[in-house]
PDB file of N, CA and C in Angstrom:
ATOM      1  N   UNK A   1      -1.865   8.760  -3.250  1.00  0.00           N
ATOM      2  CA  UNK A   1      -3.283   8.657  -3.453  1.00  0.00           C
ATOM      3  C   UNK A   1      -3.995   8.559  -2.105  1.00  0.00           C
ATOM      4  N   UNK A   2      -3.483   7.781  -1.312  1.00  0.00           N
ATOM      5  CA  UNK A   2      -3.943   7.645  -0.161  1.00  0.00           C
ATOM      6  C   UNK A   2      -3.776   8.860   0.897  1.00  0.00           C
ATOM      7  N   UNK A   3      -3.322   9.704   0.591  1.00  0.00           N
ATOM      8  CA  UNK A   3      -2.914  11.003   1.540  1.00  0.00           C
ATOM      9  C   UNK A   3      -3.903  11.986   0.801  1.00  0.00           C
ATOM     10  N   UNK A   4      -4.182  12.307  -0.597  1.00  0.00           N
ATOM     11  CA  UNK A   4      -5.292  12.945  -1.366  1.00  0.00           C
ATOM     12  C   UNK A   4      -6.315  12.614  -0.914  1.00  0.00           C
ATOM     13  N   UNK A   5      -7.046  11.365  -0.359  1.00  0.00           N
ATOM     14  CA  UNK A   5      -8.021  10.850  -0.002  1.00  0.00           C
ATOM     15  C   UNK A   5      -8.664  11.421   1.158  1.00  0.00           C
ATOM     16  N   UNK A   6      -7.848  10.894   2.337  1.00  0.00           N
ATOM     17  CA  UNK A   6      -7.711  11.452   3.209  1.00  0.00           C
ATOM     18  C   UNK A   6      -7.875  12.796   3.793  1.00  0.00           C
ATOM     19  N   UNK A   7      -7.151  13.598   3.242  1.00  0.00           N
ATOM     20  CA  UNK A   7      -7.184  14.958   3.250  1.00  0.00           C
ATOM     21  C   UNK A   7      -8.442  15.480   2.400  1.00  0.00           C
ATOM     22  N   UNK A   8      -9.063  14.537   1.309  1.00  0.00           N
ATOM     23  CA  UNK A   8     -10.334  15.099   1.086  1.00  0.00           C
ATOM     24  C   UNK A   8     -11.364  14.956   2.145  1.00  0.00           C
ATOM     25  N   UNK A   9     -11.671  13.689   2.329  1.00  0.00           N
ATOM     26  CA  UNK A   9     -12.217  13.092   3.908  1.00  0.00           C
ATOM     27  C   UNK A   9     -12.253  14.216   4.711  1.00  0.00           C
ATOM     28  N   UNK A  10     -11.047  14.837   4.756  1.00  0.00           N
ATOM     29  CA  UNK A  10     -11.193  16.003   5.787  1.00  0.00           C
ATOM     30  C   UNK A  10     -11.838  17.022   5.325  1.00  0.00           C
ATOM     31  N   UNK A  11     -11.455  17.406   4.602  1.00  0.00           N
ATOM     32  CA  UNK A  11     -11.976  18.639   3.918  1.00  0.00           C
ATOM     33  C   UNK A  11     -12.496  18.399   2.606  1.00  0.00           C
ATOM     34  N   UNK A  12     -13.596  18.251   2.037  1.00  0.00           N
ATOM     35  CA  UNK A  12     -14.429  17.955   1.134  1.00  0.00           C
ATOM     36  C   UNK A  12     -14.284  18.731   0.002  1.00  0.00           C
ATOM     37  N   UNK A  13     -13.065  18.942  -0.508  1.00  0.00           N
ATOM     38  CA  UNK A  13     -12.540  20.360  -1.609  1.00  0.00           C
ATOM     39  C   UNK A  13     -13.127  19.218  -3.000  1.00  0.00           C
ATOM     40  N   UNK A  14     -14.108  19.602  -3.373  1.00  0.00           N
ATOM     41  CA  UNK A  14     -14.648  19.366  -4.961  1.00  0.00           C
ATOM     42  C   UNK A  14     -13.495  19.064  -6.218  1.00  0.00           C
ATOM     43  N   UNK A  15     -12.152  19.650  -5.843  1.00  0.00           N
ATOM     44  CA  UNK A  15     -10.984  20.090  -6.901  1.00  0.00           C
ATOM     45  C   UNK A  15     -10.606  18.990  -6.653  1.00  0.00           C
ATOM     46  N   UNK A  16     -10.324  18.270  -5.410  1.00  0.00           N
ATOM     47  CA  UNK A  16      -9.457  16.961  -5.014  1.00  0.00           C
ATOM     48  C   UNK A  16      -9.788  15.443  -5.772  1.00  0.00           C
ATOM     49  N   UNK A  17     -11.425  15.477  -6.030  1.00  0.00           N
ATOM     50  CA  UNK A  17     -11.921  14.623  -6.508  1.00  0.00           C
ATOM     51  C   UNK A  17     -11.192  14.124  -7.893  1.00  0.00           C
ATOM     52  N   UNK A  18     -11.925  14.239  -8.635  1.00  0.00           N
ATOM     53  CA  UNK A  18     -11.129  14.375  -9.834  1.00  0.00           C
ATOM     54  C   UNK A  18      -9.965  14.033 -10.274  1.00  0.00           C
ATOM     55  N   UNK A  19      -8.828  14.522  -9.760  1.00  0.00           N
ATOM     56  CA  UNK A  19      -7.759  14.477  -9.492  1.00  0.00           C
ATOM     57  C   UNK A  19      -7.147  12.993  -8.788  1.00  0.00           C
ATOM     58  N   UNK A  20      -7.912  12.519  -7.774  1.00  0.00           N
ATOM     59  CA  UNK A  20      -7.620  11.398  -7.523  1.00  0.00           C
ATOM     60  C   UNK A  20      -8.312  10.043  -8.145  1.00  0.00           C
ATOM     61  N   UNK A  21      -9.434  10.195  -8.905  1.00  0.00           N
ATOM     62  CA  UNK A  21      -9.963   9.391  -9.883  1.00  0.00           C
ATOM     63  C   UNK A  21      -9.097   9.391 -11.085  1.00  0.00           C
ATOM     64  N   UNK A  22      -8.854  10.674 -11.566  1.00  0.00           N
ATOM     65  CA  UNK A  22      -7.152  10.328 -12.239  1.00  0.00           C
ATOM     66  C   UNK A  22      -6.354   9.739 -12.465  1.00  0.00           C
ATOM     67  N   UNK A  23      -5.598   9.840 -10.803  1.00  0.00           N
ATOM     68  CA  UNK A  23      -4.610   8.951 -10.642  1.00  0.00           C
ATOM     69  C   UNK A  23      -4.998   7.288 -10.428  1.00  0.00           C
ATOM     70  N   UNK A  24      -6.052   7.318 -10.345  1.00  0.00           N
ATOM     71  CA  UNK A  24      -7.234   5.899 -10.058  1.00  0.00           C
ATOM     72  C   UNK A  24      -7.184   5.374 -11.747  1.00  0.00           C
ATOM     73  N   UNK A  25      -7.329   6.009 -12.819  1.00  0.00           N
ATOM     74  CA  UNK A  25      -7.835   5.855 -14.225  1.00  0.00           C
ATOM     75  C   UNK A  25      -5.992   5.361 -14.986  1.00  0.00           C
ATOM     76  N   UNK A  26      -5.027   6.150 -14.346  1.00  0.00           N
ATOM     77  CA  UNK A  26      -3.705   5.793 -14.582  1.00  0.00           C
ATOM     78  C   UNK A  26      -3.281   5.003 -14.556  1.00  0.00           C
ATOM     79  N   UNK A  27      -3.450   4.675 -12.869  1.00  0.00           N
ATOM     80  CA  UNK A  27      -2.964   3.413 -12.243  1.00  0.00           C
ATOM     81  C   UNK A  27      -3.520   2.271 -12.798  1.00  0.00           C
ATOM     82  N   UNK A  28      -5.258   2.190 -13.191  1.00  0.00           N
ATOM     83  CA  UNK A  28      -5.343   1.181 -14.218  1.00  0.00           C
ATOM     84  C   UNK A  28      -4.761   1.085 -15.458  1.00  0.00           C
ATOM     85  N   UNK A  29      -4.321   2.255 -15.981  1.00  0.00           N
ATOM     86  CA  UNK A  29      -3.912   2.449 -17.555  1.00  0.00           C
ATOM     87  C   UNK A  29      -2.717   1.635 -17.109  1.00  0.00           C
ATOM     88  N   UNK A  30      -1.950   1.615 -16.395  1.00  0.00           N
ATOM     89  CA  UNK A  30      -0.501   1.298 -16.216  1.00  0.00           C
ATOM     90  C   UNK A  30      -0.841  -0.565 -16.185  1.00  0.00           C
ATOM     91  N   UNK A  31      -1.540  -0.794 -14.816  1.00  0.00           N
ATOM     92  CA  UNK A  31      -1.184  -2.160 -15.033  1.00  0.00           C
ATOM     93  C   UNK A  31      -1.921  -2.834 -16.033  1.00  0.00           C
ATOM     94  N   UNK A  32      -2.798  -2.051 -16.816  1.00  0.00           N
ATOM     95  CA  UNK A  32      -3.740  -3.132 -17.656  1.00  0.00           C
ATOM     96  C   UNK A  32      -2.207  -3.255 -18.954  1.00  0.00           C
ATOM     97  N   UNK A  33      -1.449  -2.501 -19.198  1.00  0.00           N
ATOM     98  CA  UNK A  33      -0.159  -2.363 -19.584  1.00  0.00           C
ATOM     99  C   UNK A  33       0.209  -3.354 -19.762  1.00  0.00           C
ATOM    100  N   UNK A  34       1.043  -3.488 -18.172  1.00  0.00           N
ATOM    101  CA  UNK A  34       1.809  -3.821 -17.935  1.00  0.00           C
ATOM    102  C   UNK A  34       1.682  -5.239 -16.766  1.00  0.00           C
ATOM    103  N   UNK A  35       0.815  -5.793 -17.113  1.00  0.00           N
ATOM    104  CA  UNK A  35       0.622  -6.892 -16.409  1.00  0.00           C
ATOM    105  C   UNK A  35       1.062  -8.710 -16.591  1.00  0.00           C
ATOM    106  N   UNK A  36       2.505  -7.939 -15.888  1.00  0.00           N
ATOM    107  CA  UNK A  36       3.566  -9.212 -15.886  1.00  0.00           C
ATOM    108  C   UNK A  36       3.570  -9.909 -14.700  1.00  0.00           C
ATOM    109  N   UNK A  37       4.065 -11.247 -14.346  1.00  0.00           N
ATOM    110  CA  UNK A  37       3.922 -11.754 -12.896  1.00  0.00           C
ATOM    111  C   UNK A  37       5.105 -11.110 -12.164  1.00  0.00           C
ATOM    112  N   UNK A  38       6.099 -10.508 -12.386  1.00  0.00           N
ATOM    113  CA  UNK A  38       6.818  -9.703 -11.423  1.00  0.00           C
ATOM    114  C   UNK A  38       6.474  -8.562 -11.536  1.00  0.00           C
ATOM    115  N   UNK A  39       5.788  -8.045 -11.540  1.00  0.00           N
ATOM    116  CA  UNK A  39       5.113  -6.760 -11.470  1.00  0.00           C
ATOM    117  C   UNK A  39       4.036  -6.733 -10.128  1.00  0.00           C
ATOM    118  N   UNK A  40       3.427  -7.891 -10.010  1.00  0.00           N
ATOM    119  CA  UNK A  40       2.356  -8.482  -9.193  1.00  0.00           C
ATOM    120  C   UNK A  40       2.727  -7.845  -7.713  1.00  0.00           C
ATOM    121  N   UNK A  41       3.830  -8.119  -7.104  1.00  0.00           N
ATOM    122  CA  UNK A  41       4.611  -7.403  -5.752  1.00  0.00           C
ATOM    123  C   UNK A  41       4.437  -6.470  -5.579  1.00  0.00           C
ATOM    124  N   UNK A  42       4.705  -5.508  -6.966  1.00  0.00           N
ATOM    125  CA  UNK A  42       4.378  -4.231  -6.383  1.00  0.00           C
ATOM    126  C   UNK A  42       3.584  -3.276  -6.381  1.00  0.00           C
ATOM    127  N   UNK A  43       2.638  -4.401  -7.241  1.00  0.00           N
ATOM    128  CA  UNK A  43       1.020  -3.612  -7.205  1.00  0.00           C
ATOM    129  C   UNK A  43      -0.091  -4.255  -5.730  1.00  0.00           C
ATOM    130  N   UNK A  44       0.759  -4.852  -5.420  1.00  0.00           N
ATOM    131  CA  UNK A  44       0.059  -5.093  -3.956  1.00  0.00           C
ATOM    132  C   UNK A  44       0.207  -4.147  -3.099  1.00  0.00           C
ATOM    133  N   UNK A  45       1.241  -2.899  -3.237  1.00  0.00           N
ATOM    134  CA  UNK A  45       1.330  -1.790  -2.352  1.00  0.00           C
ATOM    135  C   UNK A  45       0.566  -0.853  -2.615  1.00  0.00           C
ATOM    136  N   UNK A  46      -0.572  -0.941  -3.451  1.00  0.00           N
ATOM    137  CA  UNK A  46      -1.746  -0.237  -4.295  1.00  0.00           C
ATOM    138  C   UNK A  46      -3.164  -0.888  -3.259  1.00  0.00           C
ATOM    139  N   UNK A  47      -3.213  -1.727  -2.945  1.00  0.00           N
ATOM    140  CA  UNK A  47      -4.279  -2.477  -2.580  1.00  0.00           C
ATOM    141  C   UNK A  47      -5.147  -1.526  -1.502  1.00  0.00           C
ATOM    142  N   UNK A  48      -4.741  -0.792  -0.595  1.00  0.00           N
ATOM    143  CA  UNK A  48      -5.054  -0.145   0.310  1.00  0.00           C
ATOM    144  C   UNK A  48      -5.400   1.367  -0.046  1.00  0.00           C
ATOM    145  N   UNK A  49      -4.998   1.653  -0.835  1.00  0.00           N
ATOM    146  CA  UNK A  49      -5.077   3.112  -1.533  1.00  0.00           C
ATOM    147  C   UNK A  49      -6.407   3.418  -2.215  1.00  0.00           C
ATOM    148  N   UNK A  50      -6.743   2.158  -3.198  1.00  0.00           N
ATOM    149  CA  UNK A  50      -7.414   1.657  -3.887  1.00  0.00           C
ATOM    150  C   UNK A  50      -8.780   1.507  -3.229  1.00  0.00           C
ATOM    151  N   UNK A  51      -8.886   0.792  -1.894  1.00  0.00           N
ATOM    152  CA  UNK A  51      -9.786   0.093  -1.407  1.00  0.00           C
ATOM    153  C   UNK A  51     -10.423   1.499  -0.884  1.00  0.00           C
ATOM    154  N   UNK A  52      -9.385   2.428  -0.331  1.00  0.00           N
ATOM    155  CA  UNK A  52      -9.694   3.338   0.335  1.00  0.00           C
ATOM    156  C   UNK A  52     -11.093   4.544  -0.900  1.00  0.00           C
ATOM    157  N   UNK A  53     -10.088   4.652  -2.315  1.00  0.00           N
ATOM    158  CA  UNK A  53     -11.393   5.363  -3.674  1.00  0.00           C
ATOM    159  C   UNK A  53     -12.251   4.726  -3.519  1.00  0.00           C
ATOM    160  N   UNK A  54     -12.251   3.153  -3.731  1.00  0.00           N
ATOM    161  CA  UNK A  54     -13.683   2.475  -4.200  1.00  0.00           C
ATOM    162  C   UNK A  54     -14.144   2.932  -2.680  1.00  0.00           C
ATOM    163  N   UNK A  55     -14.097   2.842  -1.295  1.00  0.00           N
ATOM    164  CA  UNK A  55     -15.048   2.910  -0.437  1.00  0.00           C
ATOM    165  C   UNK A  55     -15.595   4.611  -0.284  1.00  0.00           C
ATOM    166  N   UNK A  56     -15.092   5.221  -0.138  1.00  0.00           N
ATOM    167  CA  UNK A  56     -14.857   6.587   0.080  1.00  0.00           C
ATOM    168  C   UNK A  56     -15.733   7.616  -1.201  1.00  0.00           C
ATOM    169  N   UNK A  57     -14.722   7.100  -2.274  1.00  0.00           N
ATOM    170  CA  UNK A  57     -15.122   8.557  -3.337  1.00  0.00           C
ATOM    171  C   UNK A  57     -16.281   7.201  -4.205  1.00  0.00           C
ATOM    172  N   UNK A  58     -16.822   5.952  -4.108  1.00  0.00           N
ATOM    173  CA  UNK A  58     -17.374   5.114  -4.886  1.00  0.00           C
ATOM    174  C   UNK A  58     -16.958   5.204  -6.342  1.00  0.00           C
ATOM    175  N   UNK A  59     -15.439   4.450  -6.237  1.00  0.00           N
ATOM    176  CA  UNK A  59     -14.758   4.385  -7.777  1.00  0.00           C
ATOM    177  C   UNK A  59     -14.930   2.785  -7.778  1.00  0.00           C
ATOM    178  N   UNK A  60     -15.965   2.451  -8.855  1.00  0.00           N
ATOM    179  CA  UNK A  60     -15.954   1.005  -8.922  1.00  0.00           C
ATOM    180  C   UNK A  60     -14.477   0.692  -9.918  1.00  0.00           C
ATOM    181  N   UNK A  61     -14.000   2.207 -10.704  1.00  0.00           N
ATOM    182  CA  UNK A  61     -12.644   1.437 -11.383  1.00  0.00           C
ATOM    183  C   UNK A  61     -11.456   0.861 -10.365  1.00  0.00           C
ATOM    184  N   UNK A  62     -11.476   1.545  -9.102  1.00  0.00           N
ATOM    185  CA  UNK A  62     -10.532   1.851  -7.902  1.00  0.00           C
ATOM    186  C   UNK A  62     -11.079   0.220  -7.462  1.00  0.00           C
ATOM    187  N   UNK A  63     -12.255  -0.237  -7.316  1.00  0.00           N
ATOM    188  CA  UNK A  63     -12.608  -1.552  -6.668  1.00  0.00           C
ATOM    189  C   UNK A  63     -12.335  -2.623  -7.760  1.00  0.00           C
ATOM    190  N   UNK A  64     -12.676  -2.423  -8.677  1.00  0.00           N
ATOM    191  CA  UNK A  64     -11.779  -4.065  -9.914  1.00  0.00           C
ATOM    192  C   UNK A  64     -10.579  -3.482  -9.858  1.00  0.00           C
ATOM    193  N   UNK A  65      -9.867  -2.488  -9.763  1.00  0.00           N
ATOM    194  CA  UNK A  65      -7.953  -2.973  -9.694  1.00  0.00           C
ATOM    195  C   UNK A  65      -8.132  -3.636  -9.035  1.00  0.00           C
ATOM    196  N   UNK A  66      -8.044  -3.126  -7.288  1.00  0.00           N
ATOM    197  CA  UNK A  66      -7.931  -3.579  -6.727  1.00  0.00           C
ATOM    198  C   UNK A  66      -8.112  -5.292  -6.453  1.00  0.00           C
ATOM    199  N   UNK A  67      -9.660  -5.703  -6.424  1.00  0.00           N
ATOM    200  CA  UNK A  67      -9.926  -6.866  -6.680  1.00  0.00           C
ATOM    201  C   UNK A  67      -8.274  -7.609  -7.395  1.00  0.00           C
ATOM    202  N   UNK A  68      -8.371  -7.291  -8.591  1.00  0.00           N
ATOM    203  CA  UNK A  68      -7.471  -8.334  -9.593  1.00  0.00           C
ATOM    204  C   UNK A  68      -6.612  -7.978  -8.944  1.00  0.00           C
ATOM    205  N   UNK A  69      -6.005  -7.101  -8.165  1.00  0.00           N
ATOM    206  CA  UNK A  69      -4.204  -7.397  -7.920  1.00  0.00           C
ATOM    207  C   UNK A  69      -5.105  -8.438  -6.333  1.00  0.00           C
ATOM    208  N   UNK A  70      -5.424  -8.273  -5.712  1.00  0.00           N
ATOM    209  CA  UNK A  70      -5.947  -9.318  -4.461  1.00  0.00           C
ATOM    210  C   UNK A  70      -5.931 -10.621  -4.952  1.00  0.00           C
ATOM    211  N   UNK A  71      -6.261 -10.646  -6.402  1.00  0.00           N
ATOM    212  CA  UNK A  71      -6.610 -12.120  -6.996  1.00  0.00           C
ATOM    213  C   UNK A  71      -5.417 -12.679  -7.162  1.00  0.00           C
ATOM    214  N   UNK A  72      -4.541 -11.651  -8.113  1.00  0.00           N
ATOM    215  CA  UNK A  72      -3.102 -12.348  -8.438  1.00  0.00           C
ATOM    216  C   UNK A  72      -2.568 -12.777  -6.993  1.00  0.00           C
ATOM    217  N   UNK A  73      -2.307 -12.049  -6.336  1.00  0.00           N
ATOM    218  CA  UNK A  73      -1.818 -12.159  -5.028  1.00  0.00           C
ATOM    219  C   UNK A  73      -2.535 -13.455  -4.655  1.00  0.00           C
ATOM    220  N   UNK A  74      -3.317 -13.356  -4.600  1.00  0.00           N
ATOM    221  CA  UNK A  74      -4.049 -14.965  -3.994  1.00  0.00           C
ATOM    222  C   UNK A  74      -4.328 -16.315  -4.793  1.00  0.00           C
ATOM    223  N   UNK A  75      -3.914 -16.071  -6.117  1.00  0.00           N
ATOM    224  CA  UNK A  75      -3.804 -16.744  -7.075  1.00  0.00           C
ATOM    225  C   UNK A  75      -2.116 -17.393  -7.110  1.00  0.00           C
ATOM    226  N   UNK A  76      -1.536 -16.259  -7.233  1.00  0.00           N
ATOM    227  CA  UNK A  76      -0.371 -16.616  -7.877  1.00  0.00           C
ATOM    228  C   UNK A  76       0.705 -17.094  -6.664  1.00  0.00           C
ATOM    229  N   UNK A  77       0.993 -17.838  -6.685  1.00  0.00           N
ATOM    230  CA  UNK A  77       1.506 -18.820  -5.889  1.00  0.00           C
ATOM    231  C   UNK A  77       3.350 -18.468  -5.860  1.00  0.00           C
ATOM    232  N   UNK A  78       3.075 -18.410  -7.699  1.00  0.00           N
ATOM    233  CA  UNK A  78       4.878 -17.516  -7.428  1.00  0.00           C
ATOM    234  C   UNK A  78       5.162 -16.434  -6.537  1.00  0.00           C
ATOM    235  N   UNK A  79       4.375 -15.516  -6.655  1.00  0.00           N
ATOM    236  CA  UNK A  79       4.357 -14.908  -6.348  1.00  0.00           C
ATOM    237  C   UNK A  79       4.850 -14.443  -4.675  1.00  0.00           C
ATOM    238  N   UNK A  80       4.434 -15.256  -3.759  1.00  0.00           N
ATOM    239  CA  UNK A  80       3.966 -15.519  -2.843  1.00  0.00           C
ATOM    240  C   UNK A  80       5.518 -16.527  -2.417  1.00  0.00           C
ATOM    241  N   UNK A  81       5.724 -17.352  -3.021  1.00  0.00           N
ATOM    242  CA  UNK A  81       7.158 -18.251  -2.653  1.00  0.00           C
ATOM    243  C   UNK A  81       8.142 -17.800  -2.816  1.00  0.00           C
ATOM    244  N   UNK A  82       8.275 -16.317  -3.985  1.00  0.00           N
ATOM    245  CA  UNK A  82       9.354 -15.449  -3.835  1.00  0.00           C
ATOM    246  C   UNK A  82       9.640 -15.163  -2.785  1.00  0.00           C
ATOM    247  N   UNK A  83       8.373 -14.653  -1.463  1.00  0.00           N
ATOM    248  CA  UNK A  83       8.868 -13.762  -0.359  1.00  0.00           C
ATOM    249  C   UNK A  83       8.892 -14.754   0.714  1.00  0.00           C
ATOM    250  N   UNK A  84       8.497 -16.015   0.555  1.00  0.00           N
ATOM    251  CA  UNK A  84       8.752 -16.760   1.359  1.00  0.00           C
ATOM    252  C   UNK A  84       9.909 -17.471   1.427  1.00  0.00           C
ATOM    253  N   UNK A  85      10.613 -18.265   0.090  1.00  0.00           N
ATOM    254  CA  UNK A  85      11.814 -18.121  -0.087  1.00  0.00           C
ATOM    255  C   UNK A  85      12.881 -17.279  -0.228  1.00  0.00           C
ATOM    256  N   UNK A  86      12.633 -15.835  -0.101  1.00  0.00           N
ATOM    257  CA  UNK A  86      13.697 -14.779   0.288  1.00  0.00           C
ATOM    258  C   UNK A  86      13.784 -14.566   2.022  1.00  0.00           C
TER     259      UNK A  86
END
């Protein structure tokens, strides 16, 4: 997602849009799913991708993922003592 972005940034192709609001509309379909506390880890590797739609293409869906996985992450404490205790 973050390389689609980008490369629109560069080149402003109308087709790209879409397409990455998509994968923006998915990625919520998935964690509104699937929103378990070990799941939380690896939707933090989303956070940047995310931040990048909501600023860029103005996906306010791309800015509440984001938000809520920032929250869990800053919320969830398990979360967080997993990688500190590993």
């Amino acid at each position: 997602m973050y390389a689609l972005v980008t490369a629109y940034l560069d080149d402003p192709d109308e087709k790209l849009k879409p397409i990455i609001l998509k994968m923006v509309a998915g990625l919520d379909d998935y964690v509104k799913a699937t929103r378990k506390e070990k799941d939380v880890l690896l939707f933090g590797f989303l956070i940047k991708s995310l931040m990048v739609c909501a600023g860029y293409l103005n996906s306010e869906q791309a800015l509440n993922l984001s938000t809520w996985i920032s929250n869990c992450h800053s919320q969830n404490s398990t979360a967080f003592n997993r990688l500190i205790d590993y």
